[in-house]
PDB file of N, CA and C in Angstrom:
ATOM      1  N   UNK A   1     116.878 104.105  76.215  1.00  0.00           N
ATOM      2  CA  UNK A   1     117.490 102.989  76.905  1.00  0.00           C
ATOM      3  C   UNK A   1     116.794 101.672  76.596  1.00  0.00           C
ATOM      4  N   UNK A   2     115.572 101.468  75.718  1.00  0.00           N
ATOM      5  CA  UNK A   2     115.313 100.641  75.647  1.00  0.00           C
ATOM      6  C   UNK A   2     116.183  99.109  74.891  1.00  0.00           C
ATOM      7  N   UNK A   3     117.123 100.023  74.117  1.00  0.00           N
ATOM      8  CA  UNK A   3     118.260  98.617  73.664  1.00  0.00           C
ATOM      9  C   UNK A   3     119.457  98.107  74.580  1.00  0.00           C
ATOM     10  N   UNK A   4     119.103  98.557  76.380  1.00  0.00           N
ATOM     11  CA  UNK A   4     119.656  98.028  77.030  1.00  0.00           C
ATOM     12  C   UNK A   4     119.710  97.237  77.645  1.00  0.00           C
ATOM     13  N   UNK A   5     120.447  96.090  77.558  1.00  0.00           N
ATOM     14  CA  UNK A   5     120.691  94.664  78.501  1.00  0.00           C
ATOM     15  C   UNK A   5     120.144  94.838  79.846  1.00  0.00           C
ATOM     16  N   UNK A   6     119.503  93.412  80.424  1.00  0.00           N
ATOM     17  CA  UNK A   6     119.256  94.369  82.267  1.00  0.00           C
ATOM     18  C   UNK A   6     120.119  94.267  82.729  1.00  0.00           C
ATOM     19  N   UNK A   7     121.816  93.604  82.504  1.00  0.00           N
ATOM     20  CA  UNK A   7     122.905  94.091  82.950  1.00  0.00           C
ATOM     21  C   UNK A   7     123.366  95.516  83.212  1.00  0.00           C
ATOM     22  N   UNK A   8     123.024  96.228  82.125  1.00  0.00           N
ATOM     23  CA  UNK A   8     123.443  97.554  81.940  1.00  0.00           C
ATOM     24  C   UNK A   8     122.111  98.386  82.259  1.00  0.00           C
ATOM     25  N   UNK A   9     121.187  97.914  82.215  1.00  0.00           N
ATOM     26  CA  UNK A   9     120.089  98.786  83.217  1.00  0.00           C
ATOM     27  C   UNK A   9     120.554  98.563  84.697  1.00  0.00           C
ATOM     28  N   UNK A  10     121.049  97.329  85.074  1.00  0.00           N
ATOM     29  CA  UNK A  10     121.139  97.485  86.888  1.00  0.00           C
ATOM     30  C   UNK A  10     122.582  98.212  87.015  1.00  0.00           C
ATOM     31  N   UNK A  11     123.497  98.452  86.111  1.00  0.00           N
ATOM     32  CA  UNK A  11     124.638  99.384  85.783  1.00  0.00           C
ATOM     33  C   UNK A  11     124.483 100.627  86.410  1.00  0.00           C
ATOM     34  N   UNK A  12     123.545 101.014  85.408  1.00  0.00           N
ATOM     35  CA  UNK A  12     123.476 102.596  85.462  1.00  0.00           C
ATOM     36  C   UNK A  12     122.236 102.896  86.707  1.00  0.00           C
ATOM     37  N   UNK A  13     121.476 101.660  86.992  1.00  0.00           N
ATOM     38  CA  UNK A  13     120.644 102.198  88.297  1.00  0.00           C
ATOM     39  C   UNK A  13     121.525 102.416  89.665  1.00  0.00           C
ATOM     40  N   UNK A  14     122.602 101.430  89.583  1.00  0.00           N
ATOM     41  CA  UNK A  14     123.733 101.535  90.886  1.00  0.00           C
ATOM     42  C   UNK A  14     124.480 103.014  90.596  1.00  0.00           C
ATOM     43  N   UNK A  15     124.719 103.449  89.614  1.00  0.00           N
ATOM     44  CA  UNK A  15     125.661 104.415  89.397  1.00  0.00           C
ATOM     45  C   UNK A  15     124.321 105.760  89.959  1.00  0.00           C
ATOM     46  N   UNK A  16     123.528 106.050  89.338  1.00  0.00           N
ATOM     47  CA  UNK A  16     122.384 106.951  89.775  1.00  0.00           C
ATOM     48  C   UNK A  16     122.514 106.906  91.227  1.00  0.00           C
ATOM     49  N   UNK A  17     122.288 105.300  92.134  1.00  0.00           N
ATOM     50  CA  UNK A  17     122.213 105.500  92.934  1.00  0.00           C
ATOM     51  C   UNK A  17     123.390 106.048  94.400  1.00  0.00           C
ATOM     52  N   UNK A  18     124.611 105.353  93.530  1.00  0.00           N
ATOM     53  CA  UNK A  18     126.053 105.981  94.240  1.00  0.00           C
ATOM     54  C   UNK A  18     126.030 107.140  93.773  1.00  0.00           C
ATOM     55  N   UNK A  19     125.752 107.794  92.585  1.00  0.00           N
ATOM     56  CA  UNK A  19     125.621 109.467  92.791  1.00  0.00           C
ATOM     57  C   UNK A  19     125.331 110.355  93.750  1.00  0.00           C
ATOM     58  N   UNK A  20     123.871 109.500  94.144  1.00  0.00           N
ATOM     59  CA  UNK A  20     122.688 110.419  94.826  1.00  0.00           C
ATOM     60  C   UNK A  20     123.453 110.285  96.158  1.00  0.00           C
ATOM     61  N   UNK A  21     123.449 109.274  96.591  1.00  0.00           N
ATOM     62  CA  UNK A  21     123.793 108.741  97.992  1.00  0.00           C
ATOM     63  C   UNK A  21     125.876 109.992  98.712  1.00  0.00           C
ATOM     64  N   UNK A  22     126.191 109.778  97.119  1.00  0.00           N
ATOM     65  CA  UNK A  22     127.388 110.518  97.643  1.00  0.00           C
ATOM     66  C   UNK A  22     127.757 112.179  97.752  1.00  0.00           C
ATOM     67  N   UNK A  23     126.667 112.510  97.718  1.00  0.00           N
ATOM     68  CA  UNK A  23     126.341 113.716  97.566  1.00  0.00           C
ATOM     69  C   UNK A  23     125.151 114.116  99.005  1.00  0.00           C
ATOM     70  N   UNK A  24     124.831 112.961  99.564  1.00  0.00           N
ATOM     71  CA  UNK A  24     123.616 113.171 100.816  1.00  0.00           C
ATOM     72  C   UNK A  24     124.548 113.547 102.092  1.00  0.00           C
ATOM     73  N   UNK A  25     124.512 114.512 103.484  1.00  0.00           N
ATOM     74  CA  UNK A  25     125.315 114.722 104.375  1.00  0.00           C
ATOM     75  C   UNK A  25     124.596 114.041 105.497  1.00  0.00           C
ATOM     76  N   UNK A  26     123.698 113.355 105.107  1.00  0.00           N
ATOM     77  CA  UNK A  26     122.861 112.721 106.123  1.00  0.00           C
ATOM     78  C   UNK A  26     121.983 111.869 105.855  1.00  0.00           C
ATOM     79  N   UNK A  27     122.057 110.454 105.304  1.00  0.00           N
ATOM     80  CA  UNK A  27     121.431 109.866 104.392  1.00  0.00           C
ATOM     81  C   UNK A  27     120.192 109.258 105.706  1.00  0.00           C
ATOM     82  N   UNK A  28     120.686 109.195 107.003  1.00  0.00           N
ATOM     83  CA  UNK A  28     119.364 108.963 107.679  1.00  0.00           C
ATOM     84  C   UNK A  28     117.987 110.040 107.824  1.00  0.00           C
ATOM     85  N   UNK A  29     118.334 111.528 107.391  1.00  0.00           N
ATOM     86  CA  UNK A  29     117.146 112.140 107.598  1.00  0.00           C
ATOM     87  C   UNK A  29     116.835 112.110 106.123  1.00  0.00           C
ATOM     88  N   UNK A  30     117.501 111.833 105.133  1.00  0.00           N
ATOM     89  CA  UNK A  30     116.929 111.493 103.940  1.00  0.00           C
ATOM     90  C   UNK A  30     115.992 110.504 103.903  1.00  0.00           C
ATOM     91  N   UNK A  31     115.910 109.568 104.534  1.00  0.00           N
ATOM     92  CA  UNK A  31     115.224 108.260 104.687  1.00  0.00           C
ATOM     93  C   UNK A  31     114.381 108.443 105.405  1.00  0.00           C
ATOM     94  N   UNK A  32     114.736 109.314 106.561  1.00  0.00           N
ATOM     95  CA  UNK A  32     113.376 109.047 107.499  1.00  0.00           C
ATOM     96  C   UNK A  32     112.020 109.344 106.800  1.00  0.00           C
ATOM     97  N   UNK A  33     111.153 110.186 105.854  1.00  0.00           N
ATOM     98  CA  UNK A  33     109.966 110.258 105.861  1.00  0.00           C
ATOM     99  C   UNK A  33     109.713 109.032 105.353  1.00  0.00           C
ATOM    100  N   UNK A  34     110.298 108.135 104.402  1.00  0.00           N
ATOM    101  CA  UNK A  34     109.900 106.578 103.762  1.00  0.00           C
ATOM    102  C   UNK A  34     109.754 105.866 105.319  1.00  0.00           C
ATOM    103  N   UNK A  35     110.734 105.830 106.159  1.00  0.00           N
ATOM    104  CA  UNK A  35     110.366 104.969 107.558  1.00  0.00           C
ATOM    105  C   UNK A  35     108.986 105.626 107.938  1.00  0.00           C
ATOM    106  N   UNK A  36     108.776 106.732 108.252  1.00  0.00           N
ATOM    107  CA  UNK A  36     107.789 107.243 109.017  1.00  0.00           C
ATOM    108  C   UNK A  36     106.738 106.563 108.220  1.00  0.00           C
ATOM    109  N   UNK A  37     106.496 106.550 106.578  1.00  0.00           N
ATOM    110  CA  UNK A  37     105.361 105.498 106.344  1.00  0.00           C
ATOM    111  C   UNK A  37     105.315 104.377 106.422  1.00  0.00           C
ATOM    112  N   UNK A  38     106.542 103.854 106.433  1.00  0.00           N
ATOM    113  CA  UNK A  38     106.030 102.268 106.547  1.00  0.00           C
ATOM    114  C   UNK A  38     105.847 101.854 107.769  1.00  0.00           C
ATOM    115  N   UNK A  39     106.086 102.893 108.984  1.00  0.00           N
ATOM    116  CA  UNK A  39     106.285 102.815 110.462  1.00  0.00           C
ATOM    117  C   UNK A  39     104.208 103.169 110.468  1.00  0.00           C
ATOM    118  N   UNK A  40     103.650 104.275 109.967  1.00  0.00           N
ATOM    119  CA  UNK A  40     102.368 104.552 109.681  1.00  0.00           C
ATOM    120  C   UNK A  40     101.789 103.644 109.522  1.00  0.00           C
ATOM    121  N   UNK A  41     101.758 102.860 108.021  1.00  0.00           N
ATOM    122  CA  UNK A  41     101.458 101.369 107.680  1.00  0.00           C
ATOM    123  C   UNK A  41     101.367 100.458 108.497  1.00  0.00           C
ATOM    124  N   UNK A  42     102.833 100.029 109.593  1.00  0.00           N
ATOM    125  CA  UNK A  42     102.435  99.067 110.118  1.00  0.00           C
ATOM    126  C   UNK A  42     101.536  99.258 111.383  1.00  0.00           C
ATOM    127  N   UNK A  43     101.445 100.436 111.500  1.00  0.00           N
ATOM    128  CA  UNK A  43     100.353 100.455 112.811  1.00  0.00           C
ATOM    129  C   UNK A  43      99.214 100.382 112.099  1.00  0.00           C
ATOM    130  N   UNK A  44      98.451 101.043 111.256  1.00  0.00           N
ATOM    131  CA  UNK A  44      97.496 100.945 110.622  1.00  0.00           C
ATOM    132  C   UNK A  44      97.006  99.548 110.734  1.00  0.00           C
ATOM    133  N   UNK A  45      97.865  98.424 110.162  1.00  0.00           N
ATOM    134  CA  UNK A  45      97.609  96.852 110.643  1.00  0.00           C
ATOM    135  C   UNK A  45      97.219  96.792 111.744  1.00  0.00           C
ATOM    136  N   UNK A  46      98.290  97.038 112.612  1.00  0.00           N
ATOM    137  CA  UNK A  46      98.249  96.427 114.007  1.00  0.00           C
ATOM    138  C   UNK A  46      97.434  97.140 114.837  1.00  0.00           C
ATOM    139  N   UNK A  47      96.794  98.325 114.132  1.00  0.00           N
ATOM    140  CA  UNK A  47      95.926  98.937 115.292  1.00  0.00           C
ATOM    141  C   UNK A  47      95.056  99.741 114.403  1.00  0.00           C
ATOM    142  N   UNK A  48      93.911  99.091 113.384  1.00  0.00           N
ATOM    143  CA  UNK A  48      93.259  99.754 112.609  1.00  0.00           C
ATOM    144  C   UNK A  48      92.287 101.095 112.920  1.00  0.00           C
ATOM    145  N   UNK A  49      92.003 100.836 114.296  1.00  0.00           N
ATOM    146  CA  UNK A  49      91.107 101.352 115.496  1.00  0.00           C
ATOM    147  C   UNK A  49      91.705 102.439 115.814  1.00  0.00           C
ATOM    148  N   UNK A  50      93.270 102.751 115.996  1.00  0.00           N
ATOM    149  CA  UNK A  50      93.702 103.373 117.247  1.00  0.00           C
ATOM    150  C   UNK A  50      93.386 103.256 118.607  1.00  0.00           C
ATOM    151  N   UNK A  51      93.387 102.171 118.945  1.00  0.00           N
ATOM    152  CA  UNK A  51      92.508 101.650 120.242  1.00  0.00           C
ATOM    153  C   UNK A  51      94.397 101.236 121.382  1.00  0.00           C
ATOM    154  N   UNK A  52      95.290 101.204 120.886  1.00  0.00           N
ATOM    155  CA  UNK A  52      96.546 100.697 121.317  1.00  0.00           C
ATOM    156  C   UNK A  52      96.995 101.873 122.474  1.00  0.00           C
ATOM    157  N   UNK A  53      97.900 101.459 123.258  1.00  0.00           N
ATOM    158  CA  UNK A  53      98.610 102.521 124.023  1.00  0.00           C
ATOM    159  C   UNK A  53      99.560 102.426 123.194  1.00  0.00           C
ATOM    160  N   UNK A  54     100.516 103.489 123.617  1.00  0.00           N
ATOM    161  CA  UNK A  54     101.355 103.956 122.615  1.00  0.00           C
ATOM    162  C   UNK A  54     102.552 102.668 122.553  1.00  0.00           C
ATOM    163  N   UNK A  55     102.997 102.721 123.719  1.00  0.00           N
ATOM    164  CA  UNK A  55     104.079 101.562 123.821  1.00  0.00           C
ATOM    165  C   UNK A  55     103.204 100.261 123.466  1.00  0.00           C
ATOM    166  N   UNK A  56     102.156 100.082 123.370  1.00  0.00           N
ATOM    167  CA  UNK A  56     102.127  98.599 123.059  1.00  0.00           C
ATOM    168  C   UNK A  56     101.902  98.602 121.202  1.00  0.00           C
ATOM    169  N   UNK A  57     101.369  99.831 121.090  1.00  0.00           N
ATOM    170  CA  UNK A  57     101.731  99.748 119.476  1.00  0.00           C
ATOM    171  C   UNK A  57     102.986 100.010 118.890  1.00  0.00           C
ATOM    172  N   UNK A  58     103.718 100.250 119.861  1.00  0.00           N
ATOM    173  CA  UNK A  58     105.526 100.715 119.089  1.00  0.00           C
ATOM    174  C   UNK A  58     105.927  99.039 119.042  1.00  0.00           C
ATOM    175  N   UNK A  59     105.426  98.077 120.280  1.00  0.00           N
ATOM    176  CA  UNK A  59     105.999  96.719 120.331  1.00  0.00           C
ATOM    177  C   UNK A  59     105.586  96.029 118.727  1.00  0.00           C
ATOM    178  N   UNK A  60     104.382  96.435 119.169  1.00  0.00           N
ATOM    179  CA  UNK A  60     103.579  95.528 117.513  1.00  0.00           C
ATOM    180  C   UNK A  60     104.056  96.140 116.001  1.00  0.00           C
ATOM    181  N   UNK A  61     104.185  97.494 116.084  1.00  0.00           N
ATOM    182  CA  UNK A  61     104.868  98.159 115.107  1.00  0.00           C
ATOM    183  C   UNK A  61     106.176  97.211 114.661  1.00  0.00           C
ATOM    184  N   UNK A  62     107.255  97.180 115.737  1.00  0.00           N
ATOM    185  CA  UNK A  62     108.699  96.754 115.247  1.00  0.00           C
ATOM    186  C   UNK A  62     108.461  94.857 115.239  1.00  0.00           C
ATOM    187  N   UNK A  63     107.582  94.428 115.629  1.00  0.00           N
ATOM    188  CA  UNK A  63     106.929  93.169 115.054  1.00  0.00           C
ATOM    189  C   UNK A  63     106.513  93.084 113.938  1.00  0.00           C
ATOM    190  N   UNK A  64     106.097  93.763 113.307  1.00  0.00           N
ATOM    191  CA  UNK A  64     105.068  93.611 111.884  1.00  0.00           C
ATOM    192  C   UNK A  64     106.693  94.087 111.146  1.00  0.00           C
ATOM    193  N   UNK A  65     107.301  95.083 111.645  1.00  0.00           N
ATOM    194  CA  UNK A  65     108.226  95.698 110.349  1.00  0.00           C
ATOM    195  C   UNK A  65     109.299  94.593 110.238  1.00  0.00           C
ATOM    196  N   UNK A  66     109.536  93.610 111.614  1.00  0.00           N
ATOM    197  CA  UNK A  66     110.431  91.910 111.457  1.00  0.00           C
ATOM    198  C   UNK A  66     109.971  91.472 110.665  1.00  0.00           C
ATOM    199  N   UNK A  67     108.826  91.235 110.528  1.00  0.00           N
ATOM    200  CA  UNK A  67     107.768  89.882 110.100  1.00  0.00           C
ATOM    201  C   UNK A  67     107.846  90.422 108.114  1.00  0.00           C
ATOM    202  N   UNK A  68     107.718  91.437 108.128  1.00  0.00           N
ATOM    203  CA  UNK A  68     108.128  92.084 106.760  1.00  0.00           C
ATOM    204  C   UNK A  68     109.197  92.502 106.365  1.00  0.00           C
ATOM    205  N   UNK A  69     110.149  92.328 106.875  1.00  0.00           N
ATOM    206  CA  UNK A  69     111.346  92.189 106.073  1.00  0.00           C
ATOM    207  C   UNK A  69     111.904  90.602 106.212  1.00  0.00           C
ATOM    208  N   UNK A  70     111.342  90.227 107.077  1.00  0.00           N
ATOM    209  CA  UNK A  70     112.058  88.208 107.177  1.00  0.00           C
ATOM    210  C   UNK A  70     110.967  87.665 105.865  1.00  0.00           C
ATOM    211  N   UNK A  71     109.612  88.464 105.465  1.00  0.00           N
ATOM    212  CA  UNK A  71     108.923  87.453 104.463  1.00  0.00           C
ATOM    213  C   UNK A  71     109.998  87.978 103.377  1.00  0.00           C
ATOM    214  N   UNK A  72     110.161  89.165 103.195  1.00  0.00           N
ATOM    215  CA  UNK A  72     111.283  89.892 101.594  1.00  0.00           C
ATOM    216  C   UNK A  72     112.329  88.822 101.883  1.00  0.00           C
ATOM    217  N   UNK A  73     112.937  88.654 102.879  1.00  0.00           N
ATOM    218  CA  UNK A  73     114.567  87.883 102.914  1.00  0.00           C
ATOM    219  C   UNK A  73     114.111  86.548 102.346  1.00  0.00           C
ATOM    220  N   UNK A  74     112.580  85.901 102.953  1.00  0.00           N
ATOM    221  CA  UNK A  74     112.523  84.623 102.408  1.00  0.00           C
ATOM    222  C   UNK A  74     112.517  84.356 101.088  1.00  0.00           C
ATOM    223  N   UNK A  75     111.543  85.634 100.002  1.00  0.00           N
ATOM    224  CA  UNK A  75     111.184  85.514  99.144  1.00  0.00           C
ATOM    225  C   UNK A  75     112.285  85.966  98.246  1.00  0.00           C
ATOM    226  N   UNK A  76     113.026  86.506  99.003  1.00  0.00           N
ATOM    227  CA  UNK A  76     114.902  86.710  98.398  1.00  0.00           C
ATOM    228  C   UNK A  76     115.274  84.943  97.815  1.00  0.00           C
ATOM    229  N   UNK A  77     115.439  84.889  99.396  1.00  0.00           N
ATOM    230  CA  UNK A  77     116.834  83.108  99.095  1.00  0.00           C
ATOM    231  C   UNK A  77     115.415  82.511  98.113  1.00  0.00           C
ATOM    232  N   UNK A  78     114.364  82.160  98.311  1.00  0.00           N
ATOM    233  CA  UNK A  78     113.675  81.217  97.107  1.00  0.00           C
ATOM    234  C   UNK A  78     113.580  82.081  95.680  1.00  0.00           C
ATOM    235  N   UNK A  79     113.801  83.255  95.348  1.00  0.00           N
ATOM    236  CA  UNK A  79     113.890  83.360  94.200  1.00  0.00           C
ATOM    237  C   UNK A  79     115.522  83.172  93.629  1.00  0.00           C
ATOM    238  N   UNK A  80     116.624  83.335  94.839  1.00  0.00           N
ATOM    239  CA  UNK A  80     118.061  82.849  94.543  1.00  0.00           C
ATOM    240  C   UNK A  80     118.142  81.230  93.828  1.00  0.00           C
ATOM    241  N   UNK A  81     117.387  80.889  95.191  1.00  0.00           N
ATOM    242  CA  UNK A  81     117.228  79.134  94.727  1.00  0.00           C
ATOM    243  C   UNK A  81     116.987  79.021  93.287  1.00  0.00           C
ATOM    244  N   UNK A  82     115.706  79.311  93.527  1.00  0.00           N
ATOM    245  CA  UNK A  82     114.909  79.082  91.949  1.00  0.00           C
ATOM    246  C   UNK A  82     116.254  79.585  90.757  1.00  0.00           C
ATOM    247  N   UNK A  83     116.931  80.583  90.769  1.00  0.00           N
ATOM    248  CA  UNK A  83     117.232  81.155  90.134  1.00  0.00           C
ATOM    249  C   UNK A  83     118.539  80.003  89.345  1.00  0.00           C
ATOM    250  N   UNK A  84     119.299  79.675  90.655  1.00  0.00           N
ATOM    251  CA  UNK A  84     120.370  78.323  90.816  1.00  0.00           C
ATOM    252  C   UNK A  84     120.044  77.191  90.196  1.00  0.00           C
ATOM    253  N   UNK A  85     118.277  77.262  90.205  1.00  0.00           N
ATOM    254  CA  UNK A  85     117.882  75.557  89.811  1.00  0.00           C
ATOM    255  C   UNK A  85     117.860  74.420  90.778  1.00  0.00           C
ATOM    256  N   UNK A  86     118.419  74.955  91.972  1.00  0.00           N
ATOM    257  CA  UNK A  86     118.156  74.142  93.208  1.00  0.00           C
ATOM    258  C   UNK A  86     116.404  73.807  93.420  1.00  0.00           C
ATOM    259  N   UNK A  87     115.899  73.230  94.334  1.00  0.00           N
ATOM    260  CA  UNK A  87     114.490  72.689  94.200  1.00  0.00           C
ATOM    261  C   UNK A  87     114.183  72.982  95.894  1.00  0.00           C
ATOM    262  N   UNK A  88     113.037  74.231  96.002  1.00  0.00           N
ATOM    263  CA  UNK A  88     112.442  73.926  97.200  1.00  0.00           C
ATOM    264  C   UNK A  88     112.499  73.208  98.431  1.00  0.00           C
TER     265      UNK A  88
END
């Protein structure tokens, strides 16, 4: 595949991935062990210690996992921008 366009590499990565996906009977317990780490991860931050009660690390947990997907969304639209030629 290396004489392929990245048109036709992001082609055939969507097609792989509508394969996989249409063939899953439950694409949320497919997913869950990737959540369970990044759900791991963000406590690890927020509570390097284990020093937290449980509910106050589930609060900080679904805080850190906002705060990390709003920095990806930001770093989304400014690489769109950039991409447009629009200016910061």
């Amino acid at each position: 595949m290396s004489g392929s366009t990245p048109s036709e590499r992001r082609l055939r990565a969507q097609i792989a991935a509508n394969s996989r996906w249409a063939k899953e009977p439950d694409r949320s317990a497919a997913t869950a062990p990737a959540r369970a780490g990044l759900d791991a991860r963000f406590a690890r931050e927020v509570d390097p210690d284990g020093v937290l009660a449980p509910d106050e690390l589930a609060k900080r947990v679904d805080a850190a996992r906002r705060a990390y997907f709003q920095r990806l969304a930001l770093a989304s639209a400014k690489a769109r921008r950039r991409k447009r030629g629009d200016a910061d």
